[in-house]
PDB file of N, CA and C in Angstrom:
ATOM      1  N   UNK A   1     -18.446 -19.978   6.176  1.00  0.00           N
ATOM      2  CA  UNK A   1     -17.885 -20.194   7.491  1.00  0.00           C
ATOM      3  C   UNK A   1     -19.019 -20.650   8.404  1.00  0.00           C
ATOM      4  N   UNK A   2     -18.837 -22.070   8.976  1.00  0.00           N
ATOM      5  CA  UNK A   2     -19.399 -22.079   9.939  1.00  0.00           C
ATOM      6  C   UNK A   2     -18.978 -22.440  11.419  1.00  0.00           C
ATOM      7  N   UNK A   3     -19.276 -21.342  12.140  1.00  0.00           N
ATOM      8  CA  UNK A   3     -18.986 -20.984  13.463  1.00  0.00           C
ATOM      9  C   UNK A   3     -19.195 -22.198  14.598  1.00  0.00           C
ATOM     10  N   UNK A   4     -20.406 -22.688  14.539  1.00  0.00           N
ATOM     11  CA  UNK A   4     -21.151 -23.701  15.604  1.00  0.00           C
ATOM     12  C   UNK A   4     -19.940 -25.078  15.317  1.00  0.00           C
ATOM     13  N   UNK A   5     -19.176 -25.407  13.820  1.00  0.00           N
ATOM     14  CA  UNK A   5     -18.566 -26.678  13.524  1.00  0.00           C
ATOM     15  C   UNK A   5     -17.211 -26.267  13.379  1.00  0.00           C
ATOM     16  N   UNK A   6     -16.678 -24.867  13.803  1.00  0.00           N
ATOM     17  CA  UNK A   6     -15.106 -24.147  13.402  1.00  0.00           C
ATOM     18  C   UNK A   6     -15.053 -24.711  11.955  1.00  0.00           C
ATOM     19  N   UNK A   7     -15.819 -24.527  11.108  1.00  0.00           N
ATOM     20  CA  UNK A   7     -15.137 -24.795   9.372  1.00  0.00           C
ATOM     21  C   UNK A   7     -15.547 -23.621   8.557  1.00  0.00           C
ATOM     22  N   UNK A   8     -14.245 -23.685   7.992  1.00  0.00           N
ATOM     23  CA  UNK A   8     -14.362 -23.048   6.572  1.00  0.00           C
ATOM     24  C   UNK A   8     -14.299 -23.179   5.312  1.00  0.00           C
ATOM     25  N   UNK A   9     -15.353 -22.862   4.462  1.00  0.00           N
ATOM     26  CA  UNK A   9     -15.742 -24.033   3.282  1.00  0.00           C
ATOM     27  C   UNK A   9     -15.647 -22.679   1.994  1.00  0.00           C
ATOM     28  N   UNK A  10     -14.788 -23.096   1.140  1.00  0.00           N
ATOM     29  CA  UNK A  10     -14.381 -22.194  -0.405  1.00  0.00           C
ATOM     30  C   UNK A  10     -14.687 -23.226  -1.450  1.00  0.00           C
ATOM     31  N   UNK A  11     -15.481 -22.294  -2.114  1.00  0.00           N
ATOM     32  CA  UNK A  11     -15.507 -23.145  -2.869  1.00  0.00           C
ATOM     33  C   UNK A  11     -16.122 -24.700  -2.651  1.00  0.00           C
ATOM     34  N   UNK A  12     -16.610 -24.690  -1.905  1.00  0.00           N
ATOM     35  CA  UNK A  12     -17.024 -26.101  -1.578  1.00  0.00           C
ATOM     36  C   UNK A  12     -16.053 -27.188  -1.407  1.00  0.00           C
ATOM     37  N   UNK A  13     -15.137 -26.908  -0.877  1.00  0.00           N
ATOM     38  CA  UNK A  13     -13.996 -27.096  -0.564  1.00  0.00           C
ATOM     39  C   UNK A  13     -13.416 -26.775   1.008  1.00  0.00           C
ATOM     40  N   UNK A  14     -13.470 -27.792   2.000  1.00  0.00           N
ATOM     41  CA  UNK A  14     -13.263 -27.725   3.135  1.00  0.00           C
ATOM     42  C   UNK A  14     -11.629 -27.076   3.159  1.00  0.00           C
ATOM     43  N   UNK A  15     -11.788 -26.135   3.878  1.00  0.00           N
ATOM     44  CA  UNK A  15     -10.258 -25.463   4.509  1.00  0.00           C
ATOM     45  C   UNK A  15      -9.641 -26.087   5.372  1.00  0.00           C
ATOM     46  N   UNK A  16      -8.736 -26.794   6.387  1.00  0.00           N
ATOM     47  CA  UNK A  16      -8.087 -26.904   7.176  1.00  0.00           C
ATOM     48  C   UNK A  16      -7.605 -25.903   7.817  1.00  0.00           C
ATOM     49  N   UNK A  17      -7.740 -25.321   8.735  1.00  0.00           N
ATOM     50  CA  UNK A  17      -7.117 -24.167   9.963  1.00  0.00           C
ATOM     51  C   UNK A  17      -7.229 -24.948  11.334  1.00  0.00           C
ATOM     52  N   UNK A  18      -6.205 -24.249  11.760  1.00  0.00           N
ATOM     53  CA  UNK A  18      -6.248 -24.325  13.283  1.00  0.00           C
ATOM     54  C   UNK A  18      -6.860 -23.356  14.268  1.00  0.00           C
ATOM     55  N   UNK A  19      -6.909 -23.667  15.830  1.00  0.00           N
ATOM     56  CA  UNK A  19      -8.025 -22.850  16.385  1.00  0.00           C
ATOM     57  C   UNK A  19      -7.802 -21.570  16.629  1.00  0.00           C
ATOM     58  N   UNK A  20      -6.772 -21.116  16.177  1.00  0.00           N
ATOM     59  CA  UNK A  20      -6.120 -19.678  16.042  1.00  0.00           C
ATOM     60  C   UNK A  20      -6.750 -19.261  14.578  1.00  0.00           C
ATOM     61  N   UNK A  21      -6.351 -19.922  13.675  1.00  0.00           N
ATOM     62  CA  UNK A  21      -6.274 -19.595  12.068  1.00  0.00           C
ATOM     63  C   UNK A  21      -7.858 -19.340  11.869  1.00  0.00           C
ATOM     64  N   UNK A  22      -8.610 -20.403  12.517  1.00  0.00           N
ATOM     65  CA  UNK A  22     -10.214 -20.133  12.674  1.00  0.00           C
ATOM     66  C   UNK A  22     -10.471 -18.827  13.190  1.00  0.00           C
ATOM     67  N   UNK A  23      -9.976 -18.709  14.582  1.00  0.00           N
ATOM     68  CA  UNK A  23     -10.362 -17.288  15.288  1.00  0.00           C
ATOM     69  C   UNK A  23      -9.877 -15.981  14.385  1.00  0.00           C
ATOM     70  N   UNK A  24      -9.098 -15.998  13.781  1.00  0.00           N
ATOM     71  CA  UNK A  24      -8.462 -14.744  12.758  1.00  0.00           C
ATOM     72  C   UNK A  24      -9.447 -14.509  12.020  1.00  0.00           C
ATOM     73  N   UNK A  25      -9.642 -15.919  11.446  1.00  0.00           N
ATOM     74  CA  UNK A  25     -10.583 -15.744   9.815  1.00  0.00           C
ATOM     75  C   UNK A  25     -11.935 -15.065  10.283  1.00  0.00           C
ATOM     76  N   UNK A  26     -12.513 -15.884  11.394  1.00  0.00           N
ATOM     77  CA  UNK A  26     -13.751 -15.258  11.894  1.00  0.00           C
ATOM     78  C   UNK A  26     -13.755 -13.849  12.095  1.00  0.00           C
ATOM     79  N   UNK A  27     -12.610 -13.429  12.881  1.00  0.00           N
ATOM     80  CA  UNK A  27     -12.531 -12.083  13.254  1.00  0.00           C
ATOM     81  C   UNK A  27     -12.644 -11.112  11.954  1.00  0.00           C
ATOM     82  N   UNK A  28     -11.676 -11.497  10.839  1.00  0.00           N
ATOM     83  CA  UNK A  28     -11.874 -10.565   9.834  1.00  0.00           C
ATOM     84  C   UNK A  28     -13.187 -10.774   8.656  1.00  0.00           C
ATOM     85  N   UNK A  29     -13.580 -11.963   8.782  1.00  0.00           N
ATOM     86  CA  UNK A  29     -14.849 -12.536   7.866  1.00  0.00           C
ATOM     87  C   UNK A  29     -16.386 -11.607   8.645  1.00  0.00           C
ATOM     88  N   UNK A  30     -16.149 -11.666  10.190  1.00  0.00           N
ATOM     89  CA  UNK A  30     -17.106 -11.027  10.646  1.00  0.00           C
ATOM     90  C   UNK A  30     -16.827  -9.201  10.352  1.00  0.00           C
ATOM     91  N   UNK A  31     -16.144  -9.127  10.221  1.00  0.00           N
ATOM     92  CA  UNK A  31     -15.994  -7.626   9.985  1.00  0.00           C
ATOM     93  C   UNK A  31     -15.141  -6.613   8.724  1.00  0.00           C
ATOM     94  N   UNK A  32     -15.858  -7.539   7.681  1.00  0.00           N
ATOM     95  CA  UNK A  32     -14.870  -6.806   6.450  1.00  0.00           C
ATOM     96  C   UNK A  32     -14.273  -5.863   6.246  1.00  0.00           C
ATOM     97  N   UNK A  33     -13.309  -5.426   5.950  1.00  0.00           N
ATOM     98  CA  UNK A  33     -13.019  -3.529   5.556  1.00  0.00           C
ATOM     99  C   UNK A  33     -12.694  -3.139   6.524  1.00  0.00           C
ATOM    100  N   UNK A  34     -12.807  -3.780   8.240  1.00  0.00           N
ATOM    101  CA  UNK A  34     -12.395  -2.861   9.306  1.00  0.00           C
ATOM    102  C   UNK A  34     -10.461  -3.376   9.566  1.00  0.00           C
ATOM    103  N   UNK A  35      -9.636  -2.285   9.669  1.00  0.00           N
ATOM    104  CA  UNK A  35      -8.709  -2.579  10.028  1.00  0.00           C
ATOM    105  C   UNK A  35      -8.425  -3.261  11.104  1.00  0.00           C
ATOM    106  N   UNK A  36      -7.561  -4.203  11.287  1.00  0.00           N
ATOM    107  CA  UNK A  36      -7.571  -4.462  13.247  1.00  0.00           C
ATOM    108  C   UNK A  36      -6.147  -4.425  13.391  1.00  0.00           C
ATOM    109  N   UNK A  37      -5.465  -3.757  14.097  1.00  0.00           N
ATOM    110  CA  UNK A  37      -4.145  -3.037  14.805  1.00  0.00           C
ATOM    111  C   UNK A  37      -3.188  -4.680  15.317  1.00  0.00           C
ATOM    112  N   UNK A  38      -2.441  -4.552  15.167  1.00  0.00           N
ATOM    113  CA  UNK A  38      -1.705  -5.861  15.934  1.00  0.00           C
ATOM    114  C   UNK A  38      -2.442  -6.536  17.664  1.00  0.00           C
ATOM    115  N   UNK A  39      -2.159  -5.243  17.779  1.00  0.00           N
ATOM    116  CA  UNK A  39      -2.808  -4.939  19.321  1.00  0.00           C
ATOM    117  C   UNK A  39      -4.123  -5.289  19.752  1.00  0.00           C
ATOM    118  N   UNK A  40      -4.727  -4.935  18.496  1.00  0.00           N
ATOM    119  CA  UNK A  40      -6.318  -5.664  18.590  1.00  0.00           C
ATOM    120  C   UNK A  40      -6.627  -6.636  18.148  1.00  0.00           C
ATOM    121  N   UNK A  41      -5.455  -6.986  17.200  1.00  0.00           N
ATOM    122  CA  UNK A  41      -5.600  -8.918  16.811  1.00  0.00           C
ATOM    123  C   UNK A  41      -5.301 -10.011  18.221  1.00  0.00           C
ATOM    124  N   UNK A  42      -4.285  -9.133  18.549  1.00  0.00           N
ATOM    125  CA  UNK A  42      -3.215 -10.190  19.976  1.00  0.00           C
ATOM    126  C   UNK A  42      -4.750  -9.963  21.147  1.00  0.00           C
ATOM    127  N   UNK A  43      -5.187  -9.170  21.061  1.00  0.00           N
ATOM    128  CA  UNK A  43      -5.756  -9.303  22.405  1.00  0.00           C
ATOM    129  C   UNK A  43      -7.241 -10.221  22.339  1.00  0.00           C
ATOM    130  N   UNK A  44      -7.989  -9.601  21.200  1.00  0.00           N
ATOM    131  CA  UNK A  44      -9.381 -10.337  20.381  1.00  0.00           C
ATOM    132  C   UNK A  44      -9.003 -11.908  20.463  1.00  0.00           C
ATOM    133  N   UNK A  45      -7.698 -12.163  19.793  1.00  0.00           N
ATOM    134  CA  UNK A  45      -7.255 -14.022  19.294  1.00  0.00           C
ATOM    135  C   UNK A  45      -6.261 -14.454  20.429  1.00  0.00           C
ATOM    136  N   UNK A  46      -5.616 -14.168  21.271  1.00  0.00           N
ATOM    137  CA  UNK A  46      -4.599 -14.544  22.103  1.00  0.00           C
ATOM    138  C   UNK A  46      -4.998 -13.952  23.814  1.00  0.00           C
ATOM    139  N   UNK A  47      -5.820 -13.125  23.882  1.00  0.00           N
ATOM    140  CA  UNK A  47      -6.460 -12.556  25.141  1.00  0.00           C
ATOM    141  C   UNK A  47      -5.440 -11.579  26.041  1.00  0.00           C
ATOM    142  N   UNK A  48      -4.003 -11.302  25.493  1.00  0.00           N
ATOM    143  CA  UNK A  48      -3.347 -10.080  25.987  1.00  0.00           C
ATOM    144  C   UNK A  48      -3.268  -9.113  25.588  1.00  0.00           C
ATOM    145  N   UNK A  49      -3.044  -8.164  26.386  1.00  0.00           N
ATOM    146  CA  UNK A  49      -3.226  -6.935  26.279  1.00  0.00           C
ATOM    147  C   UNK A  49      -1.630  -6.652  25.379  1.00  0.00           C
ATOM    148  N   UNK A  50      -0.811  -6.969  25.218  1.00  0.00           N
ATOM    149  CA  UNK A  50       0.238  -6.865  24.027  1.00  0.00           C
ATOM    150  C   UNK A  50       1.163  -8.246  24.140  1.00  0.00           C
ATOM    151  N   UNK A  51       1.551  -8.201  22.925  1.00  0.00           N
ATOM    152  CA  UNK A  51       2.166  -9.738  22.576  1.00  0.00           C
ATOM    153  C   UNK A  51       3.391  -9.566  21.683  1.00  0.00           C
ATOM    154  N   UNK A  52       3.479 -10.433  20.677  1.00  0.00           N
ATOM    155  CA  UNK A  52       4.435 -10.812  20.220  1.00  0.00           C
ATOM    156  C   UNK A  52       4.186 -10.176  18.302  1.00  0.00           C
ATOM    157  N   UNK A  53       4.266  -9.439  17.666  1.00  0.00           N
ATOM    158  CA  UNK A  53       3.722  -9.068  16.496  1.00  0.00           C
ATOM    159  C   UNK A  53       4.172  -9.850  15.686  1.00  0.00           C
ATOM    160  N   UNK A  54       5.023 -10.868  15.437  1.00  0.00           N
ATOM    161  CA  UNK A  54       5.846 -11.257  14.981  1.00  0.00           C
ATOM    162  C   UNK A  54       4.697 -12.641  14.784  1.00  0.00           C
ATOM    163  N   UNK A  55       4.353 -13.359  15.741  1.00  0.00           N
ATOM    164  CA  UNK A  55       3.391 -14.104  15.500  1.00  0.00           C
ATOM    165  C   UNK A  55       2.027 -13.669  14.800  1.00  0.00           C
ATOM    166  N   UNK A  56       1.525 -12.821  15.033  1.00  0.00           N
ATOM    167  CA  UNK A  56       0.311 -12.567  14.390  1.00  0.00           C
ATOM    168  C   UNK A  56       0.921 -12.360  12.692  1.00  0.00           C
ATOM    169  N   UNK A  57       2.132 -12.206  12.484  1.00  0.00           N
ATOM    170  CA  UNK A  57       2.420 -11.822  10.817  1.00  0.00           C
ATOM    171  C   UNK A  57       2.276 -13.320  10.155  1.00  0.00           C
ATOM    172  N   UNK A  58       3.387 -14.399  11.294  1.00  0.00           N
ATOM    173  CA  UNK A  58       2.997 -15.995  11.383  1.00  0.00           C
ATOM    174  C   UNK A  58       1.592 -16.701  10.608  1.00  0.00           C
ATOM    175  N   UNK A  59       0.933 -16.360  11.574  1.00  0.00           N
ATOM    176  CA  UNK A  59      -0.460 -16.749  11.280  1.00  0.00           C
ATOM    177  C   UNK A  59      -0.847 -16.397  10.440  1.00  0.00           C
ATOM    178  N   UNK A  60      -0.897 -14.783   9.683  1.00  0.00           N
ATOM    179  CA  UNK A  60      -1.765 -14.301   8.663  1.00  0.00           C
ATOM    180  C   UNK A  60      -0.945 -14.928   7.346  1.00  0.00           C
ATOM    181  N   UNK A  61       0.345 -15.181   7.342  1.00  0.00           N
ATOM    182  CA  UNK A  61       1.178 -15.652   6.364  1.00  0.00           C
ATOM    183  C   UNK A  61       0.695 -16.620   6.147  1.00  0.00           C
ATOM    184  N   UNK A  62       0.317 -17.629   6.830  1.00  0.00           N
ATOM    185  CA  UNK A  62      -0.170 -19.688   6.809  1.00  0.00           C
ATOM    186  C   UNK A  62      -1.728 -19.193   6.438  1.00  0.00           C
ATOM    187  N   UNK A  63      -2.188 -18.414   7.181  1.00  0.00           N
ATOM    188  CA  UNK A  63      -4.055 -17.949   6.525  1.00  0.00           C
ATOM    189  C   UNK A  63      -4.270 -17.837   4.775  1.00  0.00           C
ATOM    190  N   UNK A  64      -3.122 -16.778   4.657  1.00  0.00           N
ATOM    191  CA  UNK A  64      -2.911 -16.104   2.949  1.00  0.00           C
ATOM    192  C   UNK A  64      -2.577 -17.645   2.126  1.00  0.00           C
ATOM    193  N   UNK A  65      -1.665 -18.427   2.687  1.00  0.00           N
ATOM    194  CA  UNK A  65      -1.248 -19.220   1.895  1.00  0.00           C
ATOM    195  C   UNK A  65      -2.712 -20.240   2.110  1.00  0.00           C
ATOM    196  N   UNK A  66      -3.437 -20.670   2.827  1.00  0.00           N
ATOM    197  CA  UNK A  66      -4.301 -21.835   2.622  1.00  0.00           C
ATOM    198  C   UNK A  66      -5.434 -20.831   1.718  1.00  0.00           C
ATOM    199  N   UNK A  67      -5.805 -20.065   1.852  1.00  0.00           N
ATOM    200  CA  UNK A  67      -6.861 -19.044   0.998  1.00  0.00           C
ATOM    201  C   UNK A  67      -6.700 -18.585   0.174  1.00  0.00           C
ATOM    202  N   UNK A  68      -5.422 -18.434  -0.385  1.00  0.00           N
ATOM    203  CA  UNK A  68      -5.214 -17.699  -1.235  1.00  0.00           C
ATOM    204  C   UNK A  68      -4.907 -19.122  -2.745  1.00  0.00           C
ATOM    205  N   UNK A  69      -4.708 -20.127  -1.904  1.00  0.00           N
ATOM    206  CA  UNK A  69      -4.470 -21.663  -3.218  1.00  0.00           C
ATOM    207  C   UNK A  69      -5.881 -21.754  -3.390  1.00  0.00           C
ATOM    208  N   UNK A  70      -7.198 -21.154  -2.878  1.00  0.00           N
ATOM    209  CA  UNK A  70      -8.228 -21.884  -3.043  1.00  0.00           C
ATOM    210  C   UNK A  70      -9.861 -20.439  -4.034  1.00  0.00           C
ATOM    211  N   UNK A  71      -8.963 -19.686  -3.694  1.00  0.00           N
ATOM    212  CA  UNK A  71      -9.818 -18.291  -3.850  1.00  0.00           C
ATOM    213  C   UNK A  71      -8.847 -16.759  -4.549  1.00  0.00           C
ATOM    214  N   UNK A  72     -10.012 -16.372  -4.942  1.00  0.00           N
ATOM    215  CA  UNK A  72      -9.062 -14.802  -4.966  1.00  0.00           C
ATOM    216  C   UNK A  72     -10.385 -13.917  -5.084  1.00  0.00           C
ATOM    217  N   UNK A  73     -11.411 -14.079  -4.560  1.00  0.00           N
ATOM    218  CA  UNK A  73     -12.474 -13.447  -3.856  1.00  0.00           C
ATOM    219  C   UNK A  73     -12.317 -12.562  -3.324  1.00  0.00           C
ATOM    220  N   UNK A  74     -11.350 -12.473  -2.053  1.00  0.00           N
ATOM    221  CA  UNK A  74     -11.540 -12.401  -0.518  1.00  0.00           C
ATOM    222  C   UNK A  74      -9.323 -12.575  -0.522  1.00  0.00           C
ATOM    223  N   UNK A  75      -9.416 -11.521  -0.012  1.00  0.00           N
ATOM    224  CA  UNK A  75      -7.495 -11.482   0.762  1.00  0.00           C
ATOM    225  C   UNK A  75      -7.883 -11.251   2.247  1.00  0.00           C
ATOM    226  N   UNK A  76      -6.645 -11.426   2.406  1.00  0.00           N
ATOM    227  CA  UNK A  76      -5.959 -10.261   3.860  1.00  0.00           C
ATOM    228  C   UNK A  76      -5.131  -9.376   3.156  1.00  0.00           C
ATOM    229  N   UNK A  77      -5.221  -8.666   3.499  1.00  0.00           N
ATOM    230  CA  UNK A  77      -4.520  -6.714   3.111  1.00  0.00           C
ATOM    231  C   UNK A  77      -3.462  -6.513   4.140  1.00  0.00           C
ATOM    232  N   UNK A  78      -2.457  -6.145   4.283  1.00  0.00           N
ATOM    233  CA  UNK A  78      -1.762  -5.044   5.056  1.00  0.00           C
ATOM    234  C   UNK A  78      -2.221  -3.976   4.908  1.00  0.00           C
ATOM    235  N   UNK A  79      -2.309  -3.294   5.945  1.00  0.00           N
ATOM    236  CA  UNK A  79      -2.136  -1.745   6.146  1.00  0.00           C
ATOM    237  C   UNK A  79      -0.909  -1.317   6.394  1.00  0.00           C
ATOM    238  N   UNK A  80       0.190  -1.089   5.987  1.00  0.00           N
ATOM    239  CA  UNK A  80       1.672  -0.828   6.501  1.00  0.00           C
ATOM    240  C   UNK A  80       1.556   0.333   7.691  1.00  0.00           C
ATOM    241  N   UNK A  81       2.187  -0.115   8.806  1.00  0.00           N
ATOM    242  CA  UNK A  81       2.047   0.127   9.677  1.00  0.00           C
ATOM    243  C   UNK A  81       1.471   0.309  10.468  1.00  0.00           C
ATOM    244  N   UNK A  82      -0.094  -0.481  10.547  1.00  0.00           N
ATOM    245  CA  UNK A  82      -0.944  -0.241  11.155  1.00  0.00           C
ATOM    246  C   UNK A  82      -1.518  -1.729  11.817  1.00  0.00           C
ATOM    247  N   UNK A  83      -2.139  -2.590  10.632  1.00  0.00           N
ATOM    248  CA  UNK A  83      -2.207  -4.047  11.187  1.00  0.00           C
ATOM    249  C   UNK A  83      -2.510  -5.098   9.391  1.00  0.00           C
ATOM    250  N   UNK A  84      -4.006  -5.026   9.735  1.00  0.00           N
ATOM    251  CA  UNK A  84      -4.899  -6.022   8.750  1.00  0.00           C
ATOM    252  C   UNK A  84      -6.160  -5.758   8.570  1.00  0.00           C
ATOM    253  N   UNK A  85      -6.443  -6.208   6.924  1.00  0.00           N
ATOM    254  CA  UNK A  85      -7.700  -6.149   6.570  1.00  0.00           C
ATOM    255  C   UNK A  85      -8.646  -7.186   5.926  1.00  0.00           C
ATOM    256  N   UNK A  86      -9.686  -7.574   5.766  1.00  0.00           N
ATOM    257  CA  UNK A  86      -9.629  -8.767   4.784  1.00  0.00           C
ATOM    258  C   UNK A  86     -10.888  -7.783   3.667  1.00  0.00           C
ATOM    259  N   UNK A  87     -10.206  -7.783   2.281  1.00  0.00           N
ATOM    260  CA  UNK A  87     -11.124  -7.324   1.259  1.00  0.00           C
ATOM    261  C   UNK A  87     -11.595  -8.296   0.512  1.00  0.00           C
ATOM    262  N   UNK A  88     -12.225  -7.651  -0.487  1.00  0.00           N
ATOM    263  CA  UNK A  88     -13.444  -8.865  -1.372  1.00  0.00           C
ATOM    264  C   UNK A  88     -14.415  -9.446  -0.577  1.00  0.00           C
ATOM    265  N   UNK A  89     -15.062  -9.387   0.637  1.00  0.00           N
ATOM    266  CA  UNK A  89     -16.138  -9.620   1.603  1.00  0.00           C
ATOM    267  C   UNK A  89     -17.127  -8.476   0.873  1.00  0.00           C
ATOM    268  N   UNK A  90     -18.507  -9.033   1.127  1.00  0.00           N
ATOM    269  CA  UNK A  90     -19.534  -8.073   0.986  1.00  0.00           C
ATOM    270  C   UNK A  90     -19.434  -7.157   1.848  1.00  0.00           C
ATOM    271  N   UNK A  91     -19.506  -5.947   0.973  1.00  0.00           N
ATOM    272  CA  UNK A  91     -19.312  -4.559   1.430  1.00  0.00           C
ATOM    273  C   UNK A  91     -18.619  -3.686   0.958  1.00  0.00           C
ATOM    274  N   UNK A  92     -17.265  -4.256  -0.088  1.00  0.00           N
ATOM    275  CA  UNK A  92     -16.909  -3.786  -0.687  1.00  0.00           C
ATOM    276  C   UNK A  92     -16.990  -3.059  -1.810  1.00  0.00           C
TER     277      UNK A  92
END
């Protein structure tokens, strides 16, 4: 991932995301293993204090599907009932 050019590269293999799909990935790439709550996705990636949950499931659904055709390194996790995780990052 590089931050300074918004890309994300698997495999040596350029990703396509958008500037949301970027801000997610970053959020969970920068912080492996930590859960983040709906509440703390909507506010971190969208800047309100509560939103729409329904979209953030949106996004992580289109994330899983471009990452998941290219890797199996690295997911996004559910936590049922809680939010998201991304595993297979160093640290695990």
């Amino acid at each position: 991932m590089n931050t300074l050019t918004r890309t994300l590269f698997i495999r040596d293999e350029e990703v396509t995301l958008t500037a949301k799909e970027f801000d997610l990935i970053k959020l969970f790439l920068t912080s492996p293993n930590q859960v983040f709550t709906y509440d703390q996705i909507i506010e971190k990636i969208w800047g309100y204090n509560q939103g729409d949950f329904h979209s953030v499931r949106v996004y992580i659904g289109k994330l899983r599907d471009k990452i998941e055709e290219k890797t199996n390194d690295f997911k996004i996790s559910t936590v049922w009932g809680v939010g998201y995780k991304v595993e297979g990052v160093s640290g695990d």
